[in-house]
Protein backbone atom coordinates (compact mmCIF):
# COMPACT_ATOMS: atom_id res chain seq x y z
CA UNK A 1 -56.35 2.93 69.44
CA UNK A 2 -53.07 4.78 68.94
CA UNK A 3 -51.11 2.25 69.42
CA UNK A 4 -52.95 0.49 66.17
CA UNK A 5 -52.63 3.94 64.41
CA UNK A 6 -48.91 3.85 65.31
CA UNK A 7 -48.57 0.32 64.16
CA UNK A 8 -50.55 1.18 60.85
CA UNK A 9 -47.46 4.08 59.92
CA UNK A 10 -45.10 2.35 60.77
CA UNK A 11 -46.11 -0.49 57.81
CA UNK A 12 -47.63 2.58 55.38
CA UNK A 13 -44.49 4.72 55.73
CA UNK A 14 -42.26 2.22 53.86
CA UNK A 15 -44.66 1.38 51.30
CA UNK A 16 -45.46 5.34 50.72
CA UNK A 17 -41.77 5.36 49.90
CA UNK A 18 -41.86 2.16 47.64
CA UNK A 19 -44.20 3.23 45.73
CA UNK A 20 -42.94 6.47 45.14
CA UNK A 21 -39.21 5.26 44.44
CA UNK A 22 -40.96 3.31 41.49
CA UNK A 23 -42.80 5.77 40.40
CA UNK A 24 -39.75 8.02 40.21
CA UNK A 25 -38.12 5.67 38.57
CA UNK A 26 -41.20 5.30 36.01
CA UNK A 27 -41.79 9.01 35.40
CA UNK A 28 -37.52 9.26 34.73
CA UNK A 29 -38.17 6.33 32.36
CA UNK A 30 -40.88 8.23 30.64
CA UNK A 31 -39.63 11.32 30.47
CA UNK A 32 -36.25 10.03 28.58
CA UNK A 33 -38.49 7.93 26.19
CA UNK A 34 -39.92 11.23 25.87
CA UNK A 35 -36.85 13.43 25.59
CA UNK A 36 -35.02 10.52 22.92
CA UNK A 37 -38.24 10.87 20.65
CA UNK A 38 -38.33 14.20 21.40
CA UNK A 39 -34.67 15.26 20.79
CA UNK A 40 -34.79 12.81 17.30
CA UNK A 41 -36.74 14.62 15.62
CA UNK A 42 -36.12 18.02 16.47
CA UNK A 43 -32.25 16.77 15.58
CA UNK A 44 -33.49 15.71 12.43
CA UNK A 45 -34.80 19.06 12.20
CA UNK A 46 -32.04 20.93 13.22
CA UNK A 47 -29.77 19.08 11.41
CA UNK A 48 -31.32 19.57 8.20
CA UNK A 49 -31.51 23.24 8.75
CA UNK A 50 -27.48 23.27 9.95
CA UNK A 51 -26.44 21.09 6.63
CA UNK A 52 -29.09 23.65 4.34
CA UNK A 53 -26.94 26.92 6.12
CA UNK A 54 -23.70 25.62 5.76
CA UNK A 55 -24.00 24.85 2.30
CA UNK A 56 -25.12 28.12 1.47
CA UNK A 57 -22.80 30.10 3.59
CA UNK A 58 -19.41 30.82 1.77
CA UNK A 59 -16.13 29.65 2.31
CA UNK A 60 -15.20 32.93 5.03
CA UNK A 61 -17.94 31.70 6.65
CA UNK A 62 -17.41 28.84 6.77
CA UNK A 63 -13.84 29.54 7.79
CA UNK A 64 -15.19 31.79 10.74
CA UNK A 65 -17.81 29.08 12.46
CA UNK A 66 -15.10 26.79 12.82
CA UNK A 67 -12.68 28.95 13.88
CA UNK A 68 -15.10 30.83 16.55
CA UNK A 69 -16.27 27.01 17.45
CA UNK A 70 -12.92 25.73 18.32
CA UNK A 71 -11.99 28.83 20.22
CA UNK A 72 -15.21 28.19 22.51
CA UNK A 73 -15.27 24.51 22.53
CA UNK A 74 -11.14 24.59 23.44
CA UNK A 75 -11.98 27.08 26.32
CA UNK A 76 -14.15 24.74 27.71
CA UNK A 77 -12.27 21.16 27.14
CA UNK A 78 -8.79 20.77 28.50
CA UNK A 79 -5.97 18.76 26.60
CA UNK A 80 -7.47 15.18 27.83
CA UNK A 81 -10.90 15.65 26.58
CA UNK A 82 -11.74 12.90 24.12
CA UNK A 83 -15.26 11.79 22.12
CA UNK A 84 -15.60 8.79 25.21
CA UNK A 85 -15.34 12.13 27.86
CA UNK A 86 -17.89 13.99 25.74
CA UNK A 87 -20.34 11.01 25.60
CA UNK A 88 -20.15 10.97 29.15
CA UNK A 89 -20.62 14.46 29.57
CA UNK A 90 -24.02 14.12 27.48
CA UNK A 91 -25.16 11.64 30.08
CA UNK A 92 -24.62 13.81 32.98
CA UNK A 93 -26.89 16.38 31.11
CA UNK A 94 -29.56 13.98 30.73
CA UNK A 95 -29.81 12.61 33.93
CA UNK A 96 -29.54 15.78 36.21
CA UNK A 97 -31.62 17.93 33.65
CA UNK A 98 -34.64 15.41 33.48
CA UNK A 99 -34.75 14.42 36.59
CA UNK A 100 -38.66 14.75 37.78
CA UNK A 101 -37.74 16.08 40.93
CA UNK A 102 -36.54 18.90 39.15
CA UNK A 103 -39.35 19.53 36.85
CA UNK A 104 -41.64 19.52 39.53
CA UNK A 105 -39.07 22.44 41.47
CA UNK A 106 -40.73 26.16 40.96
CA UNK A 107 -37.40 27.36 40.23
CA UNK A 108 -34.64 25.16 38.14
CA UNK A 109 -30.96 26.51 39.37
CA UNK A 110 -28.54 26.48 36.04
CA UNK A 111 -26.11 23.70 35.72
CA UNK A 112 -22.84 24.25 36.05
CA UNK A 113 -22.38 22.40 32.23
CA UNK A 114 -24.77 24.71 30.32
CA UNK A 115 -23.79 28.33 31.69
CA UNK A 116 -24.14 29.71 28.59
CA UNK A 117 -28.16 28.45 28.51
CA UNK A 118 -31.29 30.31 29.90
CA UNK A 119 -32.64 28.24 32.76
CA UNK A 120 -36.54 27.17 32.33
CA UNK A 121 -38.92 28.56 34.50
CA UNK A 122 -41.66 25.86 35.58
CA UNK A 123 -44.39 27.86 33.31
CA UNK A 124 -42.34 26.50 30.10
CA UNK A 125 -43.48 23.33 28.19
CA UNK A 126 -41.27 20.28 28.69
CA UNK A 127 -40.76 20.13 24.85
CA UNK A 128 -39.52 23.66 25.13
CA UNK A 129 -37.05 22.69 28.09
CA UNK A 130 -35.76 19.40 26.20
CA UNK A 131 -34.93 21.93 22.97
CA UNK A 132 -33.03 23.93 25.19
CA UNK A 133 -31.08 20.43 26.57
CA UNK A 134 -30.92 19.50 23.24
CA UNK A 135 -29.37 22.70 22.02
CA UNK A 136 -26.85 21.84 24.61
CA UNK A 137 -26.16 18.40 23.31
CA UNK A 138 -25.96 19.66 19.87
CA UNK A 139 -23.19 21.99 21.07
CA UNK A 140 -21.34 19.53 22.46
CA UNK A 141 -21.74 17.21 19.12
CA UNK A 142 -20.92 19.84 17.37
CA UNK A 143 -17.74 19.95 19.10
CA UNK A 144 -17.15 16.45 17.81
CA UNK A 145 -18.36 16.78 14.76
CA UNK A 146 -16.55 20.41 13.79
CA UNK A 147 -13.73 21.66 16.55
CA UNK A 148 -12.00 17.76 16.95
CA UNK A 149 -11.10 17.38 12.71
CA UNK A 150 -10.03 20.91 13.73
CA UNK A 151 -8.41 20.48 16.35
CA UNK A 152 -7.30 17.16 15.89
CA UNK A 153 -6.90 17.79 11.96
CA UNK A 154 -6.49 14.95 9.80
CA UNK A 155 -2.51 14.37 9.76
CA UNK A 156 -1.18 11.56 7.05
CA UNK A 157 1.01 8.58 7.64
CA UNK A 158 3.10 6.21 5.22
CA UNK A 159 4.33 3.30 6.69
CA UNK A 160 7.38 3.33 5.14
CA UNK A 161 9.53 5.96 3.29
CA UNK A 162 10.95 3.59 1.27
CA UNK A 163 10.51 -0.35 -0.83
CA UNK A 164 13.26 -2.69 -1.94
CA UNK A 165 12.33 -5.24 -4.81
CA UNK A 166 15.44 -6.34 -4.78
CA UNK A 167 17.53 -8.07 -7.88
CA UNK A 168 15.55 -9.09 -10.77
CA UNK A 169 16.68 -11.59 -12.88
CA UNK A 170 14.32 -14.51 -15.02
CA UNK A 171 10.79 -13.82 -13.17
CA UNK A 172 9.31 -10.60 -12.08
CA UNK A 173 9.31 -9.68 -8.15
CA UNK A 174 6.32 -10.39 -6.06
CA UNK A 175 4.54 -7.06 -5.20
CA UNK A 176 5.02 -5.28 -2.11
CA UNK A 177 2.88 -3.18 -0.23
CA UNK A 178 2.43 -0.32 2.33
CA UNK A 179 0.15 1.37 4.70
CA UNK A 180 -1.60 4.82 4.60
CA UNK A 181 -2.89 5.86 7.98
CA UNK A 182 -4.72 9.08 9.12
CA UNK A 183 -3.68 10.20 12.11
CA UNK A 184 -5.87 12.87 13.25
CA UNK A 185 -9.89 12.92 13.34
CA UNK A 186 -10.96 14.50 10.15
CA UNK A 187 -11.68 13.03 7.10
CA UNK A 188 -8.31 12.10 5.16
CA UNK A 189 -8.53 11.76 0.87
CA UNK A 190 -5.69 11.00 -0.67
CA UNK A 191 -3.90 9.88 -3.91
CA UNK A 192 -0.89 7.66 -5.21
CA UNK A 193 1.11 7.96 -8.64
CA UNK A 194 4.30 7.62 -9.62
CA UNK A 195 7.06 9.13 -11.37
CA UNK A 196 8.12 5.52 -13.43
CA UNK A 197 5.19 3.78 -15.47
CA UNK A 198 7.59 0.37 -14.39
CA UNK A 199 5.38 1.23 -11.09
CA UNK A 200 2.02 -0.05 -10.83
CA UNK A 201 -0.05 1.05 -7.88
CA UNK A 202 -3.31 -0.35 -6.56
CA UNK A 203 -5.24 1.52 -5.70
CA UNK A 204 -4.93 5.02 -6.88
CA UNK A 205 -6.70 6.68 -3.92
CA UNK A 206 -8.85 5.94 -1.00
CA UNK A 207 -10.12 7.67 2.48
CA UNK A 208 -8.85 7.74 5.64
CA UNK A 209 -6.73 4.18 6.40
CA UNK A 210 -5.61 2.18 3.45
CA UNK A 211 -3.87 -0.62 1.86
CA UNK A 212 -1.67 -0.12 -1.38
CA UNK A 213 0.11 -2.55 -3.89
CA UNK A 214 3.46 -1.49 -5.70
CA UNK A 215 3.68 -3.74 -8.58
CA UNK A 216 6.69 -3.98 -11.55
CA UNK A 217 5.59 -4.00 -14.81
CA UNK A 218 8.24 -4.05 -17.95
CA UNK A 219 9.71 -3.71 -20.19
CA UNK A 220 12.65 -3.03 -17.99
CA UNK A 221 16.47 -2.11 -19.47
CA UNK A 222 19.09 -3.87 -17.48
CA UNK A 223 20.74 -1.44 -14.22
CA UNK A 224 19.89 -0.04 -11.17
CA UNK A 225 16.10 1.45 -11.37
CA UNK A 226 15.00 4.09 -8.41
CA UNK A 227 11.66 5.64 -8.51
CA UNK A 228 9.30 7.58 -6.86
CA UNK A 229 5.75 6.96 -4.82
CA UNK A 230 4.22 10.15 -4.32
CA UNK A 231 1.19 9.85 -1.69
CA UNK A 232 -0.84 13.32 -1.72
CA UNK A 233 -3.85 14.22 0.70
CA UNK A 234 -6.40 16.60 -0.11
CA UNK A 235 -5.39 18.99 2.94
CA UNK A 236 -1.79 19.58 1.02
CA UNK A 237 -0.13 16.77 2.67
CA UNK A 238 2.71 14.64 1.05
CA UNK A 239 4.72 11.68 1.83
CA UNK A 240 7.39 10.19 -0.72
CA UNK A 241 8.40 6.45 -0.87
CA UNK A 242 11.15 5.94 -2.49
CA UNK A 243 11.18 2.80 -4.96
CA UNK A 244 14.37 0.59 -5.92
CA UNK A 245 15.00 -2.14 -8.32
CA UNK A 246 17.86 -3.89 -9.77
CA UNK A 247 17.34 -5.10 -13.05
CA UNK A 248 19.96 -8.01 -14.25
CA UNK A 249 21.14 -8.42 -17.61
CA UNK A 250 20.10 -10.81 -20.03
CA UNK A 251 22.55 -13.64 -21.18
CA UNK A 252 24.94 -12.34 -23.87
CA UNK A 253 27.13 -15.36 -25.24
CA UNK A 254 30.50 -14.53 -27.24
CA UNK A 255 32.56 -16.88 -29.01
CA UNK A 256 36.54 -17.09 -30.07
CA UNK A 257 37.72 -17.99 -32.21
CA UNK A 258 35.11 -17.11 -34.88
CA UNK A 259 36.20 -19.79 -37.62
CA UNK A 260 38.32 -23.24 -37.42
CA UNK A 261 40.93 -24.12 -40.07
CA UNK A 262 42.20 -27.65 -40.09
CA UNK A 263 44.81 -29.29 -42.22
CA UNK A 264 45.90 -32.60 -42.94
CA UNK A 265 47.37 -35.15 -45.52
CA UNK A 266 45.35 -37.68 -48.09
CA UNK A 267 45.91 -40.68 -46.00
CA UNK A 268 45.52 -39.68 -42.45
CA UNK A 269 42.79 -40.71 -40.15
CA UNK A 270 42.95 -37.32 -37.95
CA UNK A 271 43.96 -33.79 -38.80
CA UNK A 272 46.17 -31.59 -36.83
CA UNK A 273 45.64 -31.24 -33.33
CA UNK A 274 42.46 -29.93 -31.71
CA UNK A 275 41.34 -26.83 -31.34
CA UNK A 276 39.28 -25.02 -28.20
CA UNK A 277 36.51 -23.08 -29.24
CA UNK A 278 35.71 -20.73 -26.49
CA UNK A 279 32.22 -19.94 -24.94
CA UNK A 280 32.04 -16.87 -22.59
CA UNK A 281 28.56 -14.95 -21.10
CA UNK A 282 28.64 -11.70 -20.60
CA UNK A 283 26.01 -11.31 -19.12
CA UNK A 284 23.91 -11.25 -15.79
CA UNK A 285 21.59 -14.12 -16.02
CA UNK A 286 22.46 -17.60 -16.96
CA UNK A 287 24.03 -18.79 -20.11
CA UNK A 288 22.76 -22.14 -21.99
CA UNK A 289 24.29 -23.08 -24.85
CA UNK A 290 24.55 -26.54 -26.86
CA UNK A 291 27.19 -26.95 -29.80
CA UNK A 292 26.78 -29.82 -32.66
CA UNK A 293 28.16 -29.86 -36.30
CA UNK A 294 26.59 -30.62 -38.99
CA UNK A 295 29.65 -32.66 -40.95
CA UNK A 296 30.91 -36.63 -39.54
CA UNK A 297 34.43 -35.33 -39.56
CA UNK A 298 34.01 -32.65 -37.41
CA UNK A 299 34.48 -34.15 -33.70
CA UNK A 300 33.17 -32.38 -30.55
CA UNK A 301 34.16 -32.75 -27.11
CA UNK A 302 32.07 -30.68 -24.34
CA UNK A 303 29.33 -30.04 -26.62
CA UNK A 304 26.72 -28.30 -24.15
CA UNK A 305 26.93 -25.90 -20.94
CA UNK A 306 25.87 -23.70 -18.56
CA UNK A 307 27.80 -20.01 -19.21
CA UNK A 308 31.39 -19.86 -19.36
CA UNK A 309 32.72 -23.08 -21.27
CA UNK A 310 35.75 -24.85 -23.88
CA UNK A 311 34.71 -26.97 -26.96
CA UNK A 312 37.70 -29.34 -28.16
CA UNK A 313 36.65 -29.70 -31.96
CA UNK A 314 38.76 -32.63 -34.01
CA UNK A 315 39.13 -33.84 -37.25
CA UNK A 316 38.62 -37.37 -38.13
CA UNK A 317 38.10 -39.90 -40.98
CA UNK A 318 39.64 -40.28 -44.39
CA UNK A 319 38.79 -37.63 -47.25
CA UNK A 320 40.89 -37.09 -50.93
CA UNK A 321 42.35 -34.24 -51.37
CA UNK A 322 40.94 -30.92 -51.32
CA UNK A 323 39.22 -28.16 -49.27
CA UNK A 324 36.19 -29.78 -47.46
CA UNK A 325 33.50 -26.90 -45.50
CA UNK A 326 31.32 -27.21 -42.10
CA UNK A 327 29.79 -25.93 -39.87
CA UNK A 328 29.46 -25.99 -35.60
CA UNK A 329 25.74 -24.45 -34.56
CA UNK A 330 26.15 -23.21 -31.20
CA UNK A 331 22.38 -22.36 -29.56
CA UNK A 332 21.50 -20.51 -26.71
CA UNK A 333 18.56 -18.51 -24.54
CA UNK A 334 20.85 -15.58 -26.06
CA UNK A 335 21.22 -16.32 -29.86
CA UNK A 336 22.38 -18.53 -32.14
CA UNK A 337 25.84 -18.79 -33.75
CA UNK A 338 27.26 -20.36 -36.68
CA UNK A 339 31.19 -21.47 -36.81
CA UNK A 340 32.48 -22.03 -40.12
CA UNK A 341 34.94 -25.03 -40.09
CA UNK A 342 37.11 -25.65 -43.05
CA UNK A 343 39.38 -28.43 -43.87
CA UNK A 344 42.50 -28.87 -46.42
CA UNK A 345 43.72 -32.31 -47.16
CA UNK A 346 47.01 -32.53 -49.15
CA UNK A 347 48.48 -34.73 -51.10
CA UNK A 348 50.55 -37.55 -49.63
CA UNK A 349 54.38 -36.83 -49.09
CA UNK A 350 56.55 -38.69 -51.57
CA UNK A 351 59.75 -39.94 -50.22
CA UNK A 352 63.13 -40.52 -51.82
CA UNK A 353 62.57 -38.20 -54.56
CA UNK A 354 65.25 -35.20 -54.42
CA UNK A 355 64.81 -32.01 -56.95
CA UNK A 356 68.24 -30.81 -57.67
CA UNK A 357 68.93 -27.04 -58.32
CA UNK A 358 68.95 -25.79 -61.99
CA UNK A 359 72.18 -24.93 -63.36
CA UNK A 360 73.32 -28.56 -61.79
């Protein structure tokens, strides 16, 4: 008989113990269903009642909380704390304070991590003990929420200090861009302008990280062109990107000489030798040019080109005598120009014939 009473423990023994591991492991799984319903809307609560205070408390006060909270919440956090160590840290809370073998306990000890919170007696109300855990958590959030921006203040970042467009010359540069970063953990606003309207920015402001296009627009006057990107955050920070562009100058065409005079005698096919009309550029960009006259006799050699360039202009054909006027129209991407060509044909020479003196 005892032996079948000893054999009967031994097989009840385990399966006391089975069946109260699971049912540990359902009253834990309760009680945080519990707790999470429990602690949502008392947050939703509390957090209504925080944002309704803080709106109505002034600017000192404000000024005071935060200060006050980052004094505590620095005490307790070394240099290495992050948001991942806090979100562990609510985790620990949650599983030591509702664990059921310490709601059942007479007595509940204080934990180490909420010092600073009255321990429950067993005669309190488990919703009253979760407020108390969740006035813990919300100190801890609230150390995310308020002491990190504070601690960690928002801090602003260009990712350059200055952009180089380069030479300009027919077509306008493509657009550049740079990077706005915030640093730190609070919330970073911030603006763009310039001190050149030939500076187009895109976008004009943003939050936090960002994205922004520097654009040319013209009119623009031939030269060097430096400017200045001015990015401004809401906490009184400032970063300056300096801005350069080299502008190059149109084509400018010249011409020498500025008229042709030929002469020649009644009788000859070609006038006097040729003459070089000159093309120069003065300016930056390209030069084109193309020459043609608008009389037969007038003869061109070279009569197009690309900037600096000669035009051989010649006479030809047979004309009577007298003053005969033309014209060489030289056009360009510049302007156009008009040379004025004149021609004097002269009477034949007559041979043989000798004038004597008077008096003779």
């Amino acid at each position: 008989m005892q032996d079948g009473k000893q054999n009967e423990d031994l097989i009840k023994t385990p399966v006391q113990k089975l069946v109260g591991g699971l049912t540990e492991k359902y009253v834990r799984d309760i009680v945080k269903q519990s707790a999470q319903r429990t602690l949502q809307k008392k947050g939703e609560q509390l957090s209504r009642e925080m944002d309704s205070a803080w709106k109505a408390a002034s600017r000192d006060s404000r000024d005071q909380f935060s200060k006050d909270l980052e004094d505590k919440i620095s005490r307790a956090l070394d240099s290495t704390t992050d948001a991942l160590d806090l979100e562990k840290r609510i985790d620990s809370i949650m599983d030591e304070q509702l664990n059921p073998a310490r709601l059942d306990s007479p007595r509940l000890e204080p934990s180490p991590k909420l010092q600073e919170i009255e321990t429950p007696s067993s005669k309190k109300t488990l919703q009253g003990y979760l407020t108390k855990i969740f006035i813990a958590l919300l100190l801890i959030s609230a150390g995310i929420y308020f002491v990190l921006p504070v601690v960690f203040p928002a801090e602003l970042q260009v990712s350059t200090t200055s952009l180089d467009f380069g030479t300009m010359g027919e077509r306008v540069p493509s657009p550049l861009t740079f990077a706005i970063s915030n640093l730190g953990k609070g919330t970073l606003s911030w603006k763009v302008n310039s001190d050149n309207a030939w500076i187009a920015l895109d976008p004009a402001s943003g939050t936090n990280n960002g994205l922004v296009t520097v654009s040319i627009r013209g009119p623009l006057q031939a030269g060097t062109l430096r400017g200045v990107i001015d990015v401004r955050a809401d906490n009184r920070q400032s970063r300056s990107i300096e801005v350069n562009l080299r502008v190059s100058s149109l084509p400018e065409i010249s011409i020498d000489p500025s008229i042709l005079a030929f002469i020649k005698r009644d009788g000859q096919m070609q006038g006097s030798d040729s003459q070089t009309l000159r093309i120069k550029n003065s300016g930056e960009l390209p030069l084109e040019w193309k020459a043609a006259a608008d009389m037969p006799w007038i003869t061109l050699i070279n009569s197009e080109g690309i900037n600096d360039g000669e035009i051989q202009v010649g006479i030809n054909g047979e004309q009577d005598p007298g003053t005969y006027m033309g014209n060489i129209s030289i056009k360009s991407n510049d302007r156009n120009i008009v040379v004025p060509v004149t021609l004097e044909v002269m009477e034949p020479e007559i041979r043989g014939v000798v004038v004597m003196p008077r008096g003779q």
